[in-house]
Every structure is written in structure tokens, then in C-alpha cells.
C-alpha atoms as a PDB file:
ATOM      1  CA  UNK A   1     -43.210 221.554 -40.972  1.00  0.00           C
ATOM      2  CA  UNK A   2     -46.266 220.140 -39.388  1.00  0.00           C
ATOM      3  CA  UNK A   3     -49.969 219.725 -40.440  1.00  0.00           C
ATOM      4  CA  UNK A   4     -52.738 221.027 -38.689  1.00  0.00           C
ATOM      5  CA  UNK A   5     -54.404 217.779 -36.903  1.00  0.00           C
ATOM      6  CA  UNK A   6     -52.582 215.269 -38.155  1.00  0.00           C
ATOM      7  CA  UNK A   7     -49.114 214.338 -37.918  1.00  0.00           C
ATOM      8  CA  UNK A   8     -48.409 211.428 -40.957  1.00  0.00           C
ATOM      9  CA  UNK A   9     -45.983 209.485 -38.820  1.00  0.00           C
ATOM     10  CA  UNK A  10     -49.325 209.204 -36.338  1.00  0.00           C
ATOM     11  CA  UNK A  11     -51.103 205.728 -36.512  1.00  0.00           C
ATOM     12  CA  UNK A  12     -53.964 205.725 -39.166  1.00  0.00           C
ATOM     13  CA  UNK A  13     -56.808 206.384 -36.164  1.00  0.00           C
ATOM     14  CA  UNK A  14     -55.273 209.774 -35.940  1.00  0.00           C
ATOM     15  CA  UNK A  15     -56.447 212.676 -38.278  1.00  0.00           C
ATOM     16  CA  UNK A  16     -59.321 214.367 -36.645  1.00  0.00           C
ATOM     17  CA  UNK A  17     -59.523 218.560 -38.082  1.00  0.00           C
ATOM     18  CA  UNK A  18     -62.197 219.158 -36.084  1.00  0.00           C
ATOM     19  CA  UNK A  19     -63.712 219.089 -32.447  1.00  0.00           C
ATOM     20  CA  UNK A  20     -66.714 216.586 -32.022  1.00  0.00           C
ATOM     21  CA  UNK A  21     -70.024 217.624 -34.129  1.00  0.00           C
ATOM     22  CA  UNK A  22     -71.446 214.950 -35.263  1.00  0.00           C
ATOM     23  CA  UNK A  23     -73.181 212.886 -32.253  1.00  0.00           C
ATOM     24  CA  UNK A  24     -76.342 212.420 -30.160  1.00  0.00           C
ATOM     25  CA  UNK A  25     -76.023 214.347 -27.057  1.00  0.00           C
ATOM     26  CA  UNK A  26     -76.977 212.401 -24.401  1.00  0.00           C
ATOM     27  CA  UNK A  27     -79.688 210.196 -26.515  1.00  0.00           C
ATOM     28  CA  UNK A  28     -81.510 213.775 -27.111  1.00  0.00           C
ATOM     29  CA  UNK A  29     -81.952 214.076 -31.152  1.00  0.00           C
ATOM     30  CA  UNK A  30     -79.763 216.904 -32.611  1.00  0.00           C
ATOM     31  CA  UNK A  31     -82.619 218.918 -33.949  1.00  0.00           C
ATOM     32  CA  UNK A  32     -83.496 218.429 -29.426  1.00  0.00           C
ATOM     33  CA  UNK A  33     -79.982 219.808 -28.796  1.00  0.00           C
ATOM     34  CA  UNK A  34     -79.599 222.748 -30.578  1.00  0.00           C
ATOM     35  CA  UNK A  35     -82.882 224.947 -30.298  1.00  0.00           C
ATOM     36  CA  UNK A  36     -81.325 228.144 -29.953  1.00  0.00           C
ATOM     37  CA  UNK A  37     -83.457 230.719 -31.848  1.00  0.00           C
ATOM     38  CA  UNK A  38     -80.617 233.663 -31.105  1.00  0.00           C
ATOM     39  CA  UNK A  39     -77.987 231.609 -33.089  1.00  0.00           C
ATOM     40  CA  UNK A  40     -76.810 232.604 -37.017  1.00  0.00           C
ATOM     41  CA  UNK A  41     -74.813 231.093 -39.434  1.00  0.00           C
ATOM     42  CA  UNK A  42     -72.242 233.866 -41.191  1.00  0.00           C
ATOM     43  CA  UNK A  43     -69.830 234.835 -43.443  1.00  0.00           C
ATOM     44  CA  UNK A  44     -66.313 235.188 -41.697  1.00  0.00           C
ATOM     45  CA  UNK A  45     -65.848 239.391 -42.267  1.00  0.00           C
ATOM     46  CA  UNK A  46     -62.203 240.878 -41.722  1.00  0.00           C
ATOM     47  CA  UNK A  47     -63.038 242.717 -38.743  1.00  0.00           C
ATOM     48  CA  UNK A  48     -63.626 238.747 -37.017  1.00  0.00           C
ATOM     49  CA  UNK A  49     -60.283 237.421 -37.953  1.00  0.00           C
ATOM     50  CA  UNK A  50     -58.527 237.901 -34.414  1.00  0.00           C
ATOM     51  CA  UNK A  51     -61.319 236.865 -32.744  1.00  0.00           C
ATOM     52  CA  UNK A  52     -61.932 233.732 -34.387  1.00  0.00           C
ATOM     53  CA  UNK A  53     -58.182 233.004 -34.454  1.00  0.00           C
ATOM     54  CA  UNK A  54     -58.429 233.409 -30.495  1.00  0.00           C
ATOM     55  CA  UNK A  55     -61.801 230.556 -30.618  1.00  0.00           C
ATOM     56  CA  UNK A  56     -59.725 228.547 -32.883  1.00  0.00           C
ATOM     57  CA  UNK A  57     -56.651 228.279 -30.766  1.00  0.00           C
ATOM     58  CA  UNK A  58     -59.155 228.119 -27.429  1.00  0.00           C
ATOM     59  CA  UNK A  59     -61.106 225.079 -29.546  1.00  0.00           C
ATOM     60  CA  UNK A  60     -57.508 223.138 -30.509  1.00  0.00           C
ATOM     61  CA  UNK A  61     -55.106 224.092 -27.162  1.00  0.00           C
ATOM     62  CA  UNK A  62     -53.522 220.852 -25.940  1.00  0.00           C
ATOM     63  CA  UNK A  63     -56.359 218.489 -27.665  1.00  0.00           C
ATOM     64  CA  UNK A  64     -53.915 216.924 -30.947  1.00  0.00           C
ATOM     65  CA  UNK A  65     -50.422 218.055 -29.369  1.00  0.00           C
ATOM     66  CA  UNK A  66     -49.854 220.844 -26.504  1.00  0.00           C
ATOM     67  CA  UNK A  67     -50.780 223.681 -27.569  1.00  0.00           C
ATOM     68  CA  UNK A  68     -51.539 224.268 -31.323  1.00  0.00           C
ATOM     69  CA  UNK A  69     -50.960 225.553 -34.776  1.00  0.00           C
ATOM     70  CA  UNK A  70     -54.785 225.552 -35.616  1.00  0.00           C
ATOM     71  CA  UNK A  71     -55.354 229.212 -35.416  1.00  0.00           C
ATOM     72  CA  UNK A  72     -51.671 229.735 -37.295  1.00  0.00           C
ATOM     73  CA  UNK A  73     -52.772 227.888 -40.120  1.00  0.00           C
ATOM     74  CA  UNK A  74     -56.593 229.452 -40.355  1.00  0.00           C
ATOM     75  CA  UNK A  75     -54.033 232.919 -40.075  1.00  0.00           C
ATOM     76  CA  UNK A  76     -51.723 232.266 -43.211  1.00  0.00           C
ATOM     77  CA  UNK A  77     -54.756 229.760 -45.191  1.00  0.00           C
ATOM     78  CA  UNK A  78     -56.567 233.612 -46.306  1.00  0.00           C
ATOM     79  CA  UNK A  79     -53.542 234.753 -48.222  1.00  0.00           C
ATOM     80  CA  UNK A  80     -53.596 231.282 -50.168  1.00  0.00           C
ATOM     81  CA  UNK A  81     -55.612 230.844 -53.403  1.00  0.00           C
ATOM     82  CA  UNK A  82     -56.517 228.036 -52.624  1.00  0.00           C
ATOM     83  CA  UNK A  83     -58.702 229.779 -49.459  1.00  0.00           C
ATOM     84  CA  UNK A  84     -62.578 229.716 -50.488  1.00  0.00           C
ATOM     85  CA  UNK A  85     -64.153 233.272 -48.691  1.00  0.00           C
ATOM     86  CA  UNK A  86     -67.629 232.186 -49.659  1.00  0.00           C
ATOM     87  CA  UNK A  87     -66.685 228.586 -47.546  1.00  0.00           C
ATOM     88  CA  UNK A  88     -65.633 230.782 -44.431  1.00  0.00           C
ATOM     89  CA  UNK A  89     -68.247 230.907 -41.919  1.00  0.00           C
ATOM     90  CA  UNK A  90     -68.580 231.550 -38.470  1.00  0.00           C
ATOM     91  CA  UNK A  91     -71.437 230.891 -35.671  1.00  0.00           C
ATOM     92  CA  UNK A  92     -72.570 233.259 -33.798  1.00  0.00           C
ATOM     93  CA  UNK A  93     -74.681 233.032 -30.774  1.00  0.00           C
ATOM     94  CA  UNK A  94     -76.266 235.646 -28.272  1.00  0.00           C
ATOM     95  CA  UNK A  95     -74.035 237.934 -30.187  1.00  0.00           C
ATOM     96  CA  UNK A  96     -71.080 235.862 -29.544  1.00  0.00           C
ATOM     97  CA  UNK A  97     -69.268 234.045 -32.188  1.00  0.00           C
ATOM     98  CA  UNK A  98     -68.822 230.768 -31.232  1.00  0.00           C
ATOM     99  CA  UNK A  99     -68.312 229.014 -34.004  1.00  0.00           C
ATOM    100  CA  UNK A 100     -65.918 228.398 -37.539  1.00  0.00           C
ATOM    101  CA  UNK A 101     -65.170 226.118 -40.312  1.00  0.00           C
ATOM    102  CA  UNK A 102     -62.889 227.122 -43.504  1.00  0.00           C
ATOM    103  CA  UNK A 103     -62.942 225.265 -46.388  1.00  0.00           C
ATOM    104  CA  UNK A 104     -59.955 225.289 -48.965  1.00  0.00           C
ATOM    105  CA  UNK A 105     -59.690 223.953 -52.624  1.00  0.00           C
ATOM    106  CA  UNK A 106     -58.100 220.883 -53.407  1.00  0.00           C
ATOM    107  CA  UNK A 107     -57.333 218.005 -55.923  1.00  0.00           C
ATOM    108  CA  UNK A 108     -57.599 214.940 -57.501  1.00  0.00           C
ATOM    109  CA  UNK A 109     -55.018 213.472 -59.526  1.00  0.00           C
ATOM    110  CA  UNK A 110     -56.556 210.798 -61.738  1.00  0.00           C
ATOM    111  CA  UNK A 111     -55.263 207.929 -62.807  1.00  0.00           C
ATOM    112  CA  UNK A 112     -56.057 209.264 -66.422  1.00  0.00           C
ATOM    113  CA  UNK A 113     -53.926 212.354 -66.190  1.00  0.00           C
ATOM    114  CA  UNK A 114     -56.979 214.767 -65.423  1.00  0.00           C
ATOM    115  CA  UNK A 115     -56.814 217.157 -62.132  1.00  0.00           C
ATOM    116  CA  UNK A 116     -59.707 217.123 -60.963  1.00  0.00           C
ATOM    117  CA  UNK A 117     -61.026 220.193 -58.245  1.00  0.00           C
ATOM    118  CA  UNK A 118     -62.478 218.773 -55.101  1.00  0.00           C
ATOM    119  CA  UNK A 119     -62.993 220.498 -51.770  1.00  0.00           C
ATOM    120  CA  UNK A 120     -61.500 219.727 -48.336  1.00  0.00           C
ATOM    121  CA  UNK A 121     -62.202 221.460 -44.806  1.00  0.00           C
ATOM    122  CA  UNK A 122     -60.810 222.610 -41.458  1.00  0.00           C
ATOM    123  CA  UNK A 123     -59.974 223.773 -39.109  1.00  0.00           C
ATOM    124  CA  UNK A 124     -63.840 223.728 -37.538  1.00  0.00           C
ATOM    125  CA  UNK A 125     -63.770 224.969 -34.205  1.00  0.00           C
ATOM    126  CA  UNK A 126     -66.071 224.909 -31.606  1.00  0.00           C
ATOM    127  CA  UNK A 127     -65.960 227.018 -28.411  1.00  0.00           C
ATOM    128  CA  UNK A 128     -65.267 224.241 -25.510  1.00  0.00           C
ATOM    129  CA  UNK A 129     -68.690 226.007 -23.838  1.00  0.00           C
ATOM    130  CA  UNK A 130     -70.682 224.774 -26.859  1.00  0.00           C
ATOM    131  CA  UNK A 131     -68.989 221.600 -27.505  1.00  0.00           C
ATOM    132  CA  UNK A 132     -71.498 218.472 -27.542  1.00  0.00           C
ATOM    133  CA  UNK A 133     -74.628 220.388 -28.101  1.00  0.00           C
ATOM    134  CA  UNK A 134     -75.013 220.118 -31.705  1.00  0.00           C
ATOM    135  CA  UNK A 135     -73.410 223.528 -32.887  1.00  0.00           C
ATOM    136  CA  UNK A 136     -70.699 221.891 -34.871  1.00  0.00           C
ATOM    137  CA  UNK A 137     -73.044 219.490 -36.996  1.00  0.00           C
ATOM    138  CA  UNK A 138     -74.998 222.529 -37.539  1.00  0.00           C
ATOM    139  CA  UNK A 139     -72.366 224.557 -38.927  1.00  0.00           C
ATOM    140  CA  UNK A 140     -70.943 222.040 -41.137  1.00  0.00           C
ATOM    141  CA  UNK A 141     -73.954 220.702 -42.860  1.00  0.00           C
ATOM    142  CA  UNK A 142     -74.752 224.236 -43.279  1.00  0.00           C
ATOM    143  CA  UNK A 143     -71.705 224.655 -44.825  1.00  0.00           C
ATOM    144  CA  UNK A 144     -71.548 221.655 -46.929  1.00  0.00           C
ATOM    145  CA  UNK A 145     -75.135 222.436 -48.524  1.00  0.00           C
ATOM    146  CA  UNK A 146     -73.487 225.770 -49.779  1.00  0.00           C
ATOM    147  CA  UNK A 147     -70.507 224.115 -51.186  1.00  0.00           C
ATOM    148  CA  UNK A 148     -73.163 222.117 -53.091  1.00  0.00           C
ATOM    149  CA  UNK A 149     -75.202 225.255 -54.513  1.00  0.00           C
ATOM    150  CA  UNK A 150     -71.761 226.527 -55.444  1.00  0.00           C
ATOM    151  CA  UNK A 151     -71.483 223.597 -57.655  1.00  0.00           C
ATOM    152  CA  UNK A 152     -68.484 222.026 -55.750  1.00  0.00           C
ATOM    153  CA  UNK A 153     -68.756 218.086 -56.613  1.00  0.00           C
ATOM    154  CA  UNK A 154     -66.643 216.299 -53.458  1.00  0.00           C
ATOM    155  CA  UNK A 155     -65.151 216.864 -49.901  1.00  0.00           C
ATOM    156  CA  UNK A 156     -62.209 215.072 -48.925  1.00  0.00           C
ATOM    157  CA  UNK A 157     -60.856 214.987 -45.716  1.00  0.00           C
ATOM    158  CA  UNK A 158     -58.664 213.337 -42.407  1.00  0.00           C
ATOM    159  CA  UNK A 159     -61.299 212.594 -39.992  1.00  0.00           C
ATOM    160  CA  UNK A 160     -62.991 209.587 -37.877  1.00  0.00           C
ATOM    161  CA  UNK A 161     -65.495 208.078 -39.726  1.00  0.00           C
ATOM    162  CA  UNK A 162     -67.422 207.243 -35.933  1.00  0.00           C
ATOM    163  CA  UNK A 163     -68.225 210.744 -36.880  1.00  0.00           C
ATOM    164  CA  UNK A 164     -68.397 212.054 -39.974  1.00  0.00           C
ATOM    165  CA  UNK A 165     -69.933 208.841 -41.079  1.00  0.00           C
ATOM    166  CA  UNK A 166     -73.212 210.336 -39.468  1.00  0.00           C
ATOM    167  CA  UNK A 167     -72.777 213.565 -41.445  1.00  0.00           C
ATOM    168  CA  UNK A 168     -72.841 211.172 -44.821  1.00  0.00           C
ATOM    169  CA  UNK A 169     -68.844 210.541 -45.026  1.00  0.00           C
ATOM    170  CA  UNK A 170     -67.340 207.484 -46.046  1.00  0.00           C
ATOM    171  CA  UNK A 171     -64.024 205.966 -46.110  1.00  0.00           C
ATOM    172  CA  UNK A 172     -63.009 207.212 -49.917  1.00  0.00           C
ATOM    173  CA  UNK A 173     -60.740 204.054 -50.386  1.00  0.00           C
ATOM    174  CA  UNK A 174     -63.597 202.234 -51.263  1.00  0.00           C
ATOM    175  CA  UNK A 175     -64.187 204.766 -54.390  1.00  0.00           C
ATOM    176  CA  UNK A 176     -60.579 204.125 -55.638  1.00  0.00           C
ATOM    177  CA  UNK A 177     -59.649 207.485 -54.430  1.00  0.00           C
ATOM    178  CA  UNK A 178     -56.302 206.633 -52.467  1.00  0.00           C
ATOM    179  CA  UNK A 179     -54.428 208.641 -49.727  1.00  0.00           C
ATOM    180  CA  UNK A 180     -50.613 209.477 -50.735  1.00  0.00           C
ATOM    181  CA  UNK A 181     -49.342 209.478 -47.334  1.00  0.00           C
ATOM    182  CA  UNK A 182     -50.303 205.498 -47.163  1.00  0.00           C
ATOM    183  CA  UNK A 183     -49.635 202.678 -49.645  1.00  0.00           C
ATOM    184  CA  UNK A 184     -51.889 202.642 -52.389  1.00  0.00           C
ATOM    185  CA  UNK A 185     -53.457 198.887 -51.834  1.00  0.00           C
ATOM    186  CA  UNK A 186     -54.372 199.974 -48.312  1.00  0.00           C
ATOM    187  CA  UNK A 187     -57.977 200.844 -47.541  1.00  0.00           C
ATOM    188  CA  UNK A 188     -57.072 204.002 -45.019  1.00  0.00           C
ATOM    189  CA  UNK A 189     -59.785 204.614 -42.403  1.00  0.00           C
ATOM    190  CA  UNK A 190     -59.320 208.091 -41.681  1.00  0.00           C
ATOM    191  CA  UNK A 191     -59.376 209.428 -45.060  1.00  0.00           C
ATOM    192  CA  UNK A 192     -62.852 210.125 -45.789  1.00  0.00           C
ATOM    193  CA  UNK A 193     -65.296 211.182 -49.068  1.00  0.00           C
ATOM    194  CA  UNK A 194     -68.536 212.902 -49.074  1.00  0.00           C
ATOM    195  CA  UNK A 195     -70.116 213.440 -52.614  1.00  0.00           C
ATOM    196  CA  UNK A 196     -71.751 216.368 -52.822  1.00  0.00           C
ATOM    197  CA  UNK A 197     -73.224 215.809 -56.462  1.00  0.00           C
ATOM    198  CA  UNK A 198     -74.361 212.922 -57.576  1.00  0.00           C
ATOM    199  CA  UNK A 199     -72.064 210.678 -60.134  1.00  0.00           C
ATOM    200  CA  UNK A 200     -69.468 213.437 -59.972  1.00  0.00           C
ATOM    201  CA  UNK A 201     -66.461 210.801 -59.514  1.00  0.00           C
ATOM    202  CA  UNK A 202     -68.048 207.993 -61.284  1.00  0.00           C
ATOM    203  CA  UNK A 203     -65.221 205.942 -63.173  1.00  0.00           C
ATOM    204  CA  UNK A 204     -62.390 207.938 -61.571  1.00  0.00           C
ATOM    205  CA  UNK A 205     -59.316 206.184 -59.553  1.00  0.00           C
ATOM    206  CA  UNK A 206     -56.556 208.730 -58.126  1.00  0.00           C
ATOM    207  CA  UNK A 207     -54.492 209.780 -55.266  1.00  0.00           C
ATOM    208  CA  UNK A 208     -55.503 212.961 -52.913  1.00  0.00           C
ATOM    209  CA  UNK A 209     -52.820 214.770 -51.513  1.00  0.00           C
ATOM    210  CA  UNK A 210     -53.315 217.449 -48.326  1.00  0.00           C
ATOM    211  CA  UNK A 211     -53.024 220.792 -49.522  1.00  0.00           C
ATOM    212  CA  UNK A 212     -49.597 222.621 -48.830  1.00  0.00           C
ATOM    213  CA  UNK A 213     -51.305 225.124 -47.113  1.00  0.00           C
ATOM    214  CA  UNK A 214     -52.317 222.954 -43.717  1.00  0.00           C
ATOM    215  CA  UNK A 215     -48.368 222.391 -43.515  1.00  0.00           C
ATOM    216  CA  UNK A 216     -46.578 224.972 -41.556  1.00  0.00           C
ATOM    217  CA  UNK A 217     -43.771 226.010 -39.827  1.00  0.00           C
ATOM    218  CA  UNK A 218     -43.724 225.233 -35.830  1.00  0.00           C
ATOM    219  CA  UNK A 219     -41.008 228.302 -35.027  1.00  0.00           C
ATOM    220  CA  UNK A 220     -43.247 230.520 -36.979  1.00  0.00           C
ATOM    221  CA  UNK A 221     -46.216 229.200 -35.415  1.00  0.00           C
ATOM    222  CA  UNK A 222     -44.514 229.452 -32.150  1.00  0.00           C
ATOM    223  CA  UNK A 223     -43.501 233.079 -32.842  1.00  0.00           C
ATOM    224  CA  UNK A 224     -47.238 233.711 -33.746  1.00  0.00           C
ATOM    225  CA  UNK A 225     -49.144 232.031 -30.481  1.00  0.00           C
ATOM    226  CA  UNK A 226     -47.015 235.138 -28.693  1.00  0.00           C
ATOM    227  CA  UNK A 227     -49.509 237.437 -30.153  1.00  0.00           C
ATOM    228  CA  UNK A 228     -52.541 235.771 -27.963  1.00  0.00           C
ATOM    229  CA  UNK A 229     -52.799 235.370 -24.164  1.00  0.00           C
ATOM    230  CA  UNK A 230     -50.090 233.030 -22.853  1.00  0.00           C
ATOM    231  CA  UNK A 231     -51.335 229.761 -21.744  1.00  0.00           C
ATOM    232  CA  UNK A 232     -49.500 226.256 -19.961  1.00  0.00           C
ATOM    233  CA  UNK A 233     -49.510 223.579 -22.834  1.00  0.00           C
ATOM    234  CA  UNK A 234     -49.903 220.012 -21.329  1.00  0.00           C
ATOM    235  CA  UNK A 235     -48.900 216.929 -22.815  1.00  0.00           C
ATOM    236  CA  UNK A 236     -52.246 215.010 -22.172  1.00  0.00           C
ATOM    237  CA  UNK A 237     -53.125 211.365 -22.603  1.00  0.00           C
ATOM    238  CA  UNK A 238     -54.657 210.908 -26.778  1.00  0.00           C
ATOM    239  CA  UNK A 239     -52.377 213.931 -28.477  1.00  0.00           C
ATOM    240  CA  UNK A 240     -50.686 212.872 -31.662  1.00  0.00           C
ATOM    241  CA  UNK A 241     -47.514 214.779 -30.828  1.00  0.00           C
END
């Protein structure tokens, strides 16, 4: 089995779901970057799941590892419960969809027996013609907003905090919220917290474990990728794998 992203035998810089959003592009402002007046921000509908498997798997291919699972896991994560449909957006622009983030429920377990509900994201893909422009920042604060009015309380995720700490992340070791894949004294820089109500884990101290659905099978996923257009994975300088 393997997770999407992150590999837990990886050194603790590793961990990144998602391709670069959160940045200034070139010293322009994002709000500079991103003035397209043709782009939307939409739910995912049925009749899009191929296509934004195929940006998925174009967004991921060779980046972590060569090839990807990426677009195997988005595949399987909207027959879990856990999958959130009203988290599911994609970008489109000129028409063209371009953009996608999922987001999936997940848990707390406090140190006071409770289970508490939290939210966690990814993939978020970005088509390589967009990347570094602003799209992906765009698309995920849009989408963390909404997880707000929904009433979710937290996101938790594996990321770099170089950038998510720009989108209002923080290393959640610091709020007693620990990381089970690491020892429990250790303050784990890739595992990262964004509040999205105020006071909503005051006084709590737990452990976060991935959700079971970003694990998945690499023959299956193998046996998937045949469904798409073949292409050469590399082994490139910076995978995880």
C-alpha cells in the first residue's frame, strides 16, 4: 500500500499533496497574477470525473515518484464516506477545467477519549500550463472559506509549511495535536493545522492519523493508469520513491 504524496519511510521534508499555490510569482502580487475574468470556481459534476482524473495524473506524473497514484486515489476517494461532494471543486478556465482540490473527513483522537471531526485535503492539482500563476491559491482559499460556512472547525494536512504557511497553516505540533507516523515528543514540520473557527481546538491534545482512504494499492493503481494515455515515468532528482 502506498499514500498519495507521501511515503512515511520519506524524511520529514517530504509530504507535499499538492503542486505549488501558494507563492509570489515573480514579485507580482497574487491578486497581479491571476486576473483572469473567464475563470470559475465549481462543483466537481459526474460527467468531469475522467477528465479531472486525466489533469490529476498530468498535475502528479513523475513529480513525488515516477508516475503516480494521484488520480487512482481521487478515483476510489468518491465511493468512501469519508469523501465530502460539497468540498469537490474544480477550476475551470476559457471553458477548460484546469483545476481540482478534494477534501475528505477526518479525525482527532483526543487525549480525553473524544473523536473529534476535522477536515484534511488533496489531491489539488494544477494543470502544469497554469502552474505558478496563482490558480492553485485561488482554488484553495476558495475552498477553505466554504469548508468554514459549512461549519467545519480544522484542516489538517502533510504539506511544506514554505507554503501553506502563506495560506495561514502552521505546524500543528505546536497545538499539541501530534502526527502518529512520528514520535509523539517530536515537533513534525510537515504536518500542518489551519483553524478554520476560532477556539475550536482550544484545550485539546491528540494524535491525527491519515485517512485510510489516501492508502492504496500500487498493482491496482498500476492496473488503473492503463485506462489513460501511456506515458515514460522517469525517476527524477527530488521524488520520494
Amino acid at each position: 500500500m502506498c499514500r498519495v504524496g507521501l511515503l512515511f519511510n520519506c524524511s520529514a521534508t517530504a509530504g507535499l499533496h499538492v503542486q505549488q499555490i501558494c507563492f509570489r510569482n515573480g514579485g507580482a502580487t497574487i491578486s497581479e497574477s491571476i486576473m483572469n475574468q473567464n475563470t470559475i470556481i465549481r462543483l466537481e459534476r459526474e460527467s468531469d470525473y475522467r477528465e479531472v482524473e486525466n489533469l490529476t495524473r498530468e498535475a502528479f506524473w513523475n513529480v513525488y515518484r515516477p508516475g503516480c497514484t494521484e488520480h487512482y486515489v481521487l478515483h476510489l476517494y468518491r465511493g468512501n464516506p469519508d469523501f465530502i461532494p460539497e468540498l469537490d471543486f474544480v477550476m475551470e478556465t476559457d471553458g477548460i477545467i484546469m483545476g481540482h482540490v478534494m477534501f475528505s473527513r477526518a479525525w482527532i483522537i483526543a487525549d480525553d477519549g473524544r473523536s473529534i471531526p476535522i477536515l484534511t485535503f488533496g489531491p489539488i492539482s494544477i494543470a502544469p500550463a497554469y502552474k505558478r500563476k496563482g490558480y492553485g491559491l485561488r482554488l484553495l482559499t476558495h475552498a477553505m472559506e466554504r469548508a468554514g460556512e459549512l461549519g467545519y472547525g480544522a484542516i489538517f494536512m502533510e504539506g511544506n509549511i514554505d507554503f501553506y504557511g502563506k495560506c495561514g497553516f502552521d505546524v500543528a505540533s505546536k497545538s499539541g495535536i501530534h502526527y502518529y507516523a512520528e514520535p509523539r515528543e517530536d515537533v513534525v514540520p510537515y504536518f500542518l493545522l489551519r483553524q478554520l473557527q476560532e477556539g475550536f481546538l482550544e484545550g485539546v491534545t491528540g494524535v491525527y492519523r491519515t485517512p485510510e482512504g489516501y492508502f492504496v494499492d500500487e498493482t491496482e493503481a498500476e492496473e488503473f493508469d492503463r485506462q489513460f494515455t501511456p506515458k515514460i515515468k522517469l525517476e527524477l532528482p527530488g521524488q520520494l520513491v
